[in-house]
N, C-alpha and C. Protein backbone atom coordinates (compact mmCIF):
# COMPACT_ATOMS: atom_id res chain seq x y z
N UNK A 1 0.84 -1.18 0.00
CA UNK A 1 0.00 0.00 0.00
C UNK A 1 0.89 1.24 0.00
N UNK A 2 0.48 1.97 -0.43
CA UNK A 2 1.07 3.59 -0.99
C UNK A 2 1.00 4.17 0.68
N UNK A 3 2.09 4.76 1.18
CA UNK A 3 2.40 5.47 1.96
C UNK A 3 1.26 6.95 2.32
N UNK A 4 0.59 7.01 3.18
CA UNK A 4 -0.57 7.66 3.59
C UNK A 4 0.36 9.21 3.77
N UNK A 5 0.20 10.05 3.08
CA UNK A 5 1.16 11.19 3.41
C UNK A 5 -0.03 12.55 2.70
N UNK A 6 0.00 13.72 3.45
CA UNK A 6 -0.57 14.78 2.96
C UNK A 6 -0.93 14.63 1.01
N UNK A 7 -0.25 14.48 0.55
CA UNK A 7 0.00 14.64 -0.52
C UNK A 7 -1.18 13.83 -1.29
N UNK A 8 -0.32 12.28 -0.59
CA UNK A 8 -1.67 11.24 -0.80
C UNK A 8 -2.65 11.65 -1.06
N UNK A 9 -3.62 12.08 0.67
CA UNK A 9 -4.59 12.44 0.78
C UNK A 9 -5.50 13.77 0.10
N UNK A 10 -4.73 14.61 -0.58
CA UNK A 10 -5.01 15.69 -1.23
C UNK A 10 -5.44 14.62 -2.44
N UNK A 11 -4.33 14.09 -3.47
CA UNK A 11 -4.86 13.58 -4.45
C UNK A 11 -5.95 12.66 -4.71
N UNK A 12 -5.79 12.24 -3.68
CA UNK A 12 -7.08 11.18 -3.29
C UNK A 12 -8.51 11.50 -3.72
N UNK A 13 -8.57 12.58 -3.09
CA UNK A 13 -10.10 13.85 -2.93
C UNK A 13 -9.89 14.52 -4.19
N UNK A 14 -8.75 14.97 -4.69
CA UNK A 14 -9.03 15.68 -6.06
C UNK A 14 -9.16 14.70 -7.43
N UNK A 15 -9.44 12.87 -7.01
CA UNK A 15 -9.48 12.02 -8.03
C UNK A 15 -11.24 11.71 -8.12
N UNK A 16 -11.23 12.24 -6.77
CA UNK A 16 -13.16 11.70 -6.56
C UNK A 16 -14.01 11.97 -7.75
N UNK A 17 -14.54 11.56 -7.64
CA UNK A 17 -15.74 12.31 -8.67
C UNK A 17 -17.14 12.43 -7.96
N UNK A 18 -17.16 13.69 -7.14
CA UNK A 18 -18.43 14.11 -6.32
C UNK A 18 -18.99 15.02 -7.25
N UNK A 19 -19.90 14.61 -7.91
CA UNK A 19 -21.38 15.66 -8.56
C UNK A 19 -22.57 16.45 -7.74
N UNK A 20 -23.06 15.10 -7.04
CA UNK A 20 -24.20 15.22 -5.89
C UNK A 20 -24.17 14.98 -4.81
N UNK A 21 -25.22 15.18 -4.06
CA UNK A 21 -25.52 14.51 -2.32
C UNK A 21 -25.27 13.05 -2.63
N UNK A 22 -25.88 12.55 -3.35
CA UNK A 22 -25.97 11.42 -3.24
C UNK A 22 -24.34 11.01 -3.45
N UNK A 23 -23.72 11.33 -4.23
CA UNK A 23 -22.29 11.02 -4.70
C UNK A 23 -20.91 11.56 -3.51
N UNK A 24 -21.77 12.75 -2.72
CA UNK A 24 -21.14 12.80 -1.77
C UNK A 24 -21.06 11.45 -0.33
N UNK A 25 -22.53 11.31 -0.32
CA UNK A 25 -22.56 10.55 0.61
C UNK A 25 -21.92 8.90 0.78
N UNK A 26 -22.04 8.80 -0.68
CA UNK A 26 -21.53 7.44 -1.11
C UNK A 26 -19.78 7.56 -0.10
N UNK A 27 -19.05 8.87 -0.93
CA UNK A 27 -17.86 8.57 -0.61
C UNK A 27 -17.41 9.24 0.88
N UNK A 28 -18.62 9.93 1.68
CA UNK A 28 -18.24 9.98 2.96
C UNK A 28 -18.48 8.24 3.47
N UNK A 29 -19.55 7.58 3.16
CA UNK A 29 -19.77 6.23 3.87
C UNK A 29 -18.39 5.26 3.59
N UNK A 30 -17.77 5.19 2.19
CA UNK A 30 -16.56 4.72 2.23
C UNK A 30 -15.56 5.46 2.91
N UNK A 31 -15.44 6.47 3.04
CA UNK A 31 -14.07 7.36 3.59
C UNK A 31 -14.32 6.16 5.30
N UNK A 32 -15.73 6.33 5.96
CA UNK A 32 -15.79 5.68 7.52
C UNK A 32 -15.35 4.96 7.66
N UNK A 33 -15.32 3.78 6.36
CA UNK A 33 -15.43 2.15 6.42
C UNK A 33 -13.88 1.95 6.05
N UNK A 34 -12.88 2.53 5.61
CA UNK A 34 -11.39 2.65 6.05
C UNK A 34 -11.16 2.68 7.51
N UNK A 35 -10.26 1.48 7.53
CA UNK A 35 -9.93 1.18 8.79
C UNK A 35 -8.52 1.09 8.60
N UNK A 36 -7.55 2.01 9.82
CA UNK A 36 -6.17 1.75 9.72
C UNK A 36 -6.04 3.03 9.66
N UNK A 37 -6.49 4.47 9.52
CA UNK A 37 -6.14 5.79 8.75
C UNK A 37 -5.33 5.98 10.01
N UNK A 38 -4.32 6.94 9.46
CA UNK A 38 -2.89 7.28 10.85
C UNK A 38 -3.51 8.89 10.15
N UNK A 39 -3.09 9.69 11.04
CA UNK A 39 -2.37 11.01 10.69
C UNK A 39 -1.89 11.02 9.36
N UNK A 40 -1.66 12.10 8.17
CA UNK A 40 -0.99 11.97 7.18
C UNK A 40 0.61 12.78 7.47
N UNK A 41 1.34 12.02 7.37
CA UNK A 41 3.11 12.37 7.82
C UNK A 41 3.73 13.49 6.75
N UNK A 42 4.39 14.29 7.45
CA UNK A 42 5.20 15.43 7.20
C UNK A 42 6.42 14.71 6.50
N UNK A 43 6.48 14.87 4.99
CA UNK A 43 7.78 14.59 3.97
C UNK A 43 8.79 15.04 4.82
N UNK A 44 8.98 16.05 5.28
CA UNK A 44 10.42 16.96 5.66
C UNK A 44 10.99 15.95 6.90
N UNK A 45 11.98 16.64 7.47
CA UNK A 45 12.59 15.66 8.95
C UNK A 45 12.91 17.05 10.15
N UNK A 46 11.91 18.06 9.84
CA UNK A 46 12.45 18.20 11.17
C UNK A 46 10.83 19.44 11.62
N UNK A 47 11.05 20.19 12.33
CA UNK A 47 10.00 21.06 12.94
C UNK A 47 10.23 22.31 11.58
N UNK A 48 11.64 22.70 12.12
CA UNK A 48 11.88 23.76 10.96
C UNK A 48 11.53 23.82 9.35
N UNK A 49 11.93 22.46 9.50
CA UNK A 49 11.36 22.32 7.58
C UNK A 49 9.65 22.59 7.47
N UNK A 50 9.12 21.64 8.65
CA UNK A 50 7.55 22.32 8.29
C UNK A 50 6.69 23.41 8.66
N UNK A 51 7.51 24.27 9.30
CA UNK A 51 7.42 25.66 9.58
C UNK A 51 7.67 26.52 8.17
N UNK A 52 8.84 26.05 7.24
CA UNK A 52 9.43 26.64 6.50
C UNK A 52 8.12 26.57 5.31
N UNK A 53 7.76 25.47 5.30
CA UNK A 53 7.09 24.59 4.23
C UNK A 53 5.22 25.54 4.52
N UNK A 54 5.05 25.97 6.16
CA UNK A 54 4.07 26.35 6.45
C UNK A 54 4.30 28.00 5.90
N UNK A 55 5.44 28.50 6.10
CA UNK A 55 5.84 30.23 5.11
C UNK A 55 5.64 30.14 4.02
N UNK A 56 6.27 29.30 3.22
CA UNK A 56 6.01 29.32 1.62
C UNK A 56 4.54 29.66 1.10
N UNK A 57 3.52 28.22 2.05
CA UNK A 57 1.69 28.10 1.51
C UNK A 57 1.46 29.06 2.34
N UNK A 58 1.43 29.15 3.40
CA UNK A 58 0.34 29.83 4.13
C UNK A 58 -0.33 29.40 5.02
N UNK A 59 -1.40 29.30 5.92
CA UNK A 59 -2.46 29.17 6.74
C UNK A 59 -3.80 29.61 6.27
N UNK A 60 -4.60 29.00 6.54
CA UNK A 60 -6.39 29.65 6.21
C UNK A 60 -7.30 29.57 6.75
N UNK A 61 -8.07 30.36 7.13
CA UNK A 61 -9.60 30.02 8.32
C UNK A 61 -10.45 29.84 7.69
N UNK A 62 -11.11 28.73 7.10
CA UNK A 62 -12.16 29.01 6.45
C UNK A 62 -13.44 28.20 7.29
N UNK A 63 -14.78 29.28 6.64
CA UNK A 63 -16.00 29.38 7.62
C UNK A 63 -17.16 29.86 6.98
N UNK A 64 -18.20 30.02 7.39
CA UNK A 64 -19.34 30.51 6.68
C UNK A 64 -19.70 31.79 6.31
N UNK A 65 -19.22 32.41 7.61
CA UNK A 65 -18.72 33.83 7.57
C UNK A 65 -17.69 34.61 8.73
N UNK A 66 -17.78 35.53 8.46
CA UNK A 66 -16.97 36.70 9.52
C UNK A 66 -18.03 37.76 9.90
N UNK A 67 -18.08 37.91 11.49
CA UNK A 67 -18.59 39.04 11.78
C UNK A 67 -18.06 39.07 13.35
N UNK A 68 -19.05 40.32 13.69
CA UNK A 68 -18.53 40.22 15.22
C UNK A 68 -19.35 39.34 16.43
N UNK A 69 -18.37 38.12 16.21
CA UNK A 69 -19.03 37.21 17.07
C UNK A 69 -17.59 36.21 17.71
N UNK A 70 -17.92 35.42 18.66
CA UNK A 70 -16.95 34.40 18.84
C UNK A 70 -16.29 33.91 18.07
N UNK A 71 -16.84 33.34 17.06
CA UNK A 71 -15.73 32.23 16.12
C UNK A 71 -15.13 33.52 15.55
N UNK A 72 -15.05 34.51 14.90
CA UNK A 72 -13.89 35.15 14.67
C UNK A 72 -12.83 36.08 15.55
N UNK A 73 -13.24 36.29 16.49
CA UNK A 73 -12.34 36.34 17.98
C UNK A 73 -11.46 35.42 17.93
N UNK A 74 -11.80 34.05 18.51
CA UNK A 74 -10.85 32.83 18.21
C UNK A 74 -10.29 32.71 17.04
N UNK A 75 -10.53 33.06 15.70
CA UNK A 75 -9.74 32.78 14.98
C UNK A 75 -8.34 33.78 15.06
N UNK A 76 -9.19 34.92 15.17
CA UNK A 76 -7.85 35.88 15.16
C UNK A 76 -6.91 35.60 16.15
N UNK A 77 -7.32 35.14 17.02
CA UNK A 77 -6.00 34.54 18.32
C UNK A 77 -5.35 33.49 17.82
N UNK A 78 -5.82 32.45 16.84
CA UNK A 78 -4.92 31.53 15.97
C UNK A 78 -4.22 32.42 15.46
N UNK A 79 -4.73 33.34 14.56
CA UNK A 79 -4.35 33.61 13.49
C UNK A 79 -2.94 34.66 14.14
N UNK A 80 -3.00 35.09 15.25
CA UNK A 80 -1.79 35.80 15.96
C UNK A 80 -0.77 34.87 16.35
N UNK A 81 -1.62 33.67 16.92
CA UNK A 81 -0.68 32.64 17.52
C UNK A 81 0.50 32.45 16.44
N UNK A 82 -0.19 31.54 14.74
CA UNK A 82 0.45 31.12 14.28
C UNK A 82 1.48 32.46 14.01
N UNK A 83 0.95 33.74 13.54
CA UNK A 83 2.15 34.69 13.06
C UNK A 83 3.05 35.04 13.46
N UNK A 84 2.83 34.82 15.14
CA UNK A 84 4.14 35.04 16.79
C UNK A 84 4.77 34.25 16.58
N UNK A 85 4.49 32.88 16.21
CA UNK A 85 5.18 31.67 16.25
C UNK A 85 5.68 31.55 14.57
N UNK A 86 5.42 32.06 13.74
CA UNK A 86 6.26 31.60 11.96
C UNK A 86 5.78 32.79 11.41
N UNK A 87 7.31 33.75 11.66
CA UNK A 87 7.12 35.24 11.38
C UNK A 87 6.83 35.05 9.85
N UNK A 88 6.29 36.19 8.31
CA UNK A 88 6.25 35.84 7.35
C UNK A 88 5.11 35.67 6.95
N UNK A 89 4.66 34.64 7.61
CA UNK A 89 3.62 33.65 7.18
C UNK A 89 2.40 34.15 6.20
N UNK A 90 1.90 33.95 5.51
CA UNK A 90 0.86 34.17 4.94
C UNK A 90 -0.68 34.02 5.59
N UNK A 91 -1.46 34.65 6.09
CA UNK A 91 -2.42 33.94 6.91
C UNK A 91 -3.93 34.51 6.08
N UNK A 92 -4.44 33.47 5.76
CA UNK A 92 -5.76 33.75 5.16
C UNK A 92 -7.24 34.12 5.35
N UNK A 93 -8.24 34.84 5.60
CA UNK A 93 -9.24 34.73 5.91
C UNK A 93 -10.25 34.35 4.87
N UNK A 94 -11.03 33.03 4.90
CA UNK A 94 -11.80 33.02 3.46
C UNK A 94 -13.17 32.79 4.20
N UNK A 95 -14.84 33.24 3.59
CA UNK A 95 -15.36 32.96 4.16
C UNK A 95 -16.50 32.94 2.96
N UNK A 96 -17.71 32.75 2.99
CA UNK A 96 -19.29 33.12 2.39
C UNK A 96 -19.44 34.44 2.16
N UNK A 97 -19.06 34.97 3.78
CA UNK A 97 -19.52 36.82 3.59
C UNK A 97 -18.46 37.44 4.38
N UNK A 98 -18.17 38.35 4.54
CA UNK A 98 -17.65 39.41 5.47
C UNK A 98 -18.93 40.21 6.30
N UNK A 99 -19.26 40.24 6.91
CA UNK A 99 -20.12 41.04 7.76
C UNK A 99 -19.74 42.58 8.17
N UNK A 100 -20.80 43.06 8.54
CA UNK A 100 -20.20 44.39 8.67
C UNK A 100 -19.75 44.74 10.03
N UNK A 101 -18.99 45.13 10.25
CA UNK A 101 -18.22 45.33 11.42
C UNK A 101 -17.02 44.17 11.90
N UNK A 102 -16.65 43.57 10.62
CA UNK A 102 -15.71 42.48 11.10
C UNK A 102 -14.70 42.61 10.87
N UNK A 103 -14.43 44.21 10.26
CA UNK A 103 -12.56 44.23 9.95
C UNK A 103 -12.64 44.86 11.45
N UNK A 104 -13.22 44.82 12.15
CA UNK A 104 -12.52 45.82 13.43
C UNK A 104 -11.46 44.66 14.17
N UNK A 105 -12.28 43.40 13.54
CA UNK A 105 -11.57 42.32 14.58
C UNK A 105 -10.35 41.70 13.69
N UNK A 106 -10.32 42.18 12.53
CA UNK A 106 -9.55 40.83 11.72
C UNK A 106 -8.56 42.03 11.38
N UNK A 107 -7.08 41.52 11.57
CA UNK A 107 -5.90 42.06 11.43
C UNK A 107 -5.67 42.57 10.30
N UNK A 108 -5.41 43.77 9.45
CA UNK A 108 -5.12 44.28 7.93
C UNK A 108 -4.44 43.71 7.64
N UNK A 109 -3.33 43.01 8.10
CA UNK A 109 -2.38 42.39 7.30
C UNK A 109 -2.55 40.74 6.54
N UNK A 110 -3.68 40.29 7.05
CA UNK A 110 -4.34 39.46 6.90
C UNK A 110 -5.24 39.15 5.49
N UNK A 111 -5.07 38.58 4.84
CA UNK A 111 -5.67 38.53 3.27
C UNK A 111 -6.55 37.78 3.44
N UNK A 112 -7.94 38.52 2.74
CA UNK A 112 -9.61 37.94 2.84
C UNK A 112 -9.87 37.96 1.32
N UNK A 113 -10.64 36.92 2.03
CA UNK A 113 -11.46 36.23 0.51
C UNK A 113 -12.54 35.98 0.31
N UNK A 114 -13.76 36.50 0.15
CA UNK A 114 -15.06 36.16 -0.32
C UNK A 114 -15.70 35.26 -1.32
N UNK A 115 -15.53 34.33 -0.55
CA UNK A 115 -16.22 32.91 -1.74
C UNK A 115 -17.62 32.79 -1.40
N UNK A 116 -18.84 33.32 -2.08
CA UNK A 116 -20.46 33.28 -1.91
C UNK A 116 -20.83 32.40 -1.52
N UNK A 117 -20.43 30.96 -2.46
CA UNK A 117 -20.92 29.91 -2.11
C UNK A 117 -20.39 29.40 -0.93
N UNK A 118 -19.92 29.69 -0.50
CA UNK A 118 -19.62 29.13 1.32
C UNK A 118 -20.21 29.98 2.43
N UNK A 119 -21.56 30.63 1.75
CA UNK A 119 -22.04 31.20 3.16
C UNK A 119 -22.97 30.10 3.72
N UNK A 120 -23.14 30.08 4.87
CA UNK A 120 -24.09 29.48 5.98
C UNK A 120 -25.43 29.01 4.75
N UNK A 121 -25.81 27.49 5.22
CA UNK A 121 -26.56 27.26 4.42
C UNK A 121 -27.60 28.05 4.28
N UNK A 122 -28.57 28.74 5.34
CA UNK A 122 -29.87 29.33 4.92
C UNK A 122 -29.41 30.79 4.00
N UNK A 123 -28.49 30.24 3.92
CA UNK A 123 -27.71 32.08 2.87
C UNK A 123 -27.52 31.77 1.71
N UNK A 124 -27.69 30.48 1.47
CA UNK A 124 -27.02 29.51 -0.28
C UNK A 124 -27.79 29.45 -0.84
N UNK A 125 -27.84 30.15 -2.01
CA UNK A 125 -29.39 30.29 -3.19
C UNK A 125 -30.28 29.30 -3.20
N UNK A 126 -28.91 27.67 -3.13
CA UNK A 126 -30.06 26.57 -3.64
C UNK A 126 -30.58 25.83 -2.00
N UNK A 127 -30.51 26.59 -0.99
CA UNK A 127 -30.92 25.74 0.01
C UNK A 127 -32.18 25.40 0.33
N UNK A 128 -33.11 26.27 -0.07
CA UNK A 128 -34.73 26.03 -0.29
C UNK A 128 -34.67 24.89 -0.99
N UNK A 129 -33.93 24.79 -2.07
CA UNK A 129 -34.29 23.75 -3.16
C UNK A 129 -33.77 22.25 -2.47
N UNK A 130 -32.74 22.06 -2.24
CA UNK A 130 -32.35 21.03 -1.48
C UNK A 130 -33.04 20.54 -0.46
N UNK A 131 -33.66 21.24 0.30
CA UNK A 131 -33.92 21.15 1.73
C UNK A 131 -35.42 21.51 1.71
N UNK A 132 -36.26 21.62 0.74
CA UNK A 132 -37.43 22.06 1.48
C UNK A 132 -38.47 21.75 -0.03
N UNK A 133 -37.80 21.40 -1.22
CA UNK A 133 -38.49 21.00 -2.54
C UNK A 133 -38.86 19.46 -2.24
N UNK A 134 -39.72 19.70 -2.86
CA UNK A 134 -40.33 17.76 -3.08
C UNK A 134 -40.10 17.24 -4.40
N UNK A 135 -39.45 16.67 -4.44
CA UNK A 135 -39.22 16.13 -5.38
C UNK A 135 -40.30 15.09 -5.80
């Protein structure tokens, strides 16, 4: 068997072929029914290399949204943690929405990203349709 390593597991998920719910669910019920999964192991050999390896990509919070509430409080205390700890770093905010009043909390130096389709489901065009159509 092929060595279980980040890399692996990225390609793994980008070989799937998820269309639907239904096609999702199929391959969450197989993902369960793997037995044996470890952690996926760090290529490099030491702390520094994957610190180094963590400067190059970056870090990312991603969520449904940002506003002024708890979960983005806590993130920003990650998001300080990791930058105290791996000066450089790239640190991402990606979310559904930005809310208003949420740069007060989220650091300028910090790069945001507005992806629509990842807002909170009752915010997702097709969630009526999914969730409340009869088919």
């Amino acid at each position: 068997m092929r060595k279980r390593t980040v890399t692996w597991l990225l390609d793994t998920l980008r070989n799937e072929q998820i269309n639907t719910w239904f096609d999702l669910g199929l391959f969450i019920d197989r993902f369960k029914e793997v037995k044996g999964w470890s952690s996926p192991a760090f290529e490099g050999s030491s702390y520094e290399d994957f610190k180094e390896t963590l400067r190059e990509g970056g870090i990312a919070f991603l969520t449904f949204h940002y506003m002024v509430d708890g979960i983005t409080v806590e993130v920003e205390k990650y998001a300080e943690l990791v930058s105290r700890n791996i000066p450089a770093i790239p640190v991402h905010y990606i979310a559904g929405n930005f809310r208003e009043k949420a740069d007060a909390l989220i650091d300028e130096r910090y790069y945001k990203k507005e992806i629509p389709s990842l807002a909170g489901f009752n915010e997702w065009d097709l969630y009526e349709d999914f969730y409340f159509k009869r088919i």
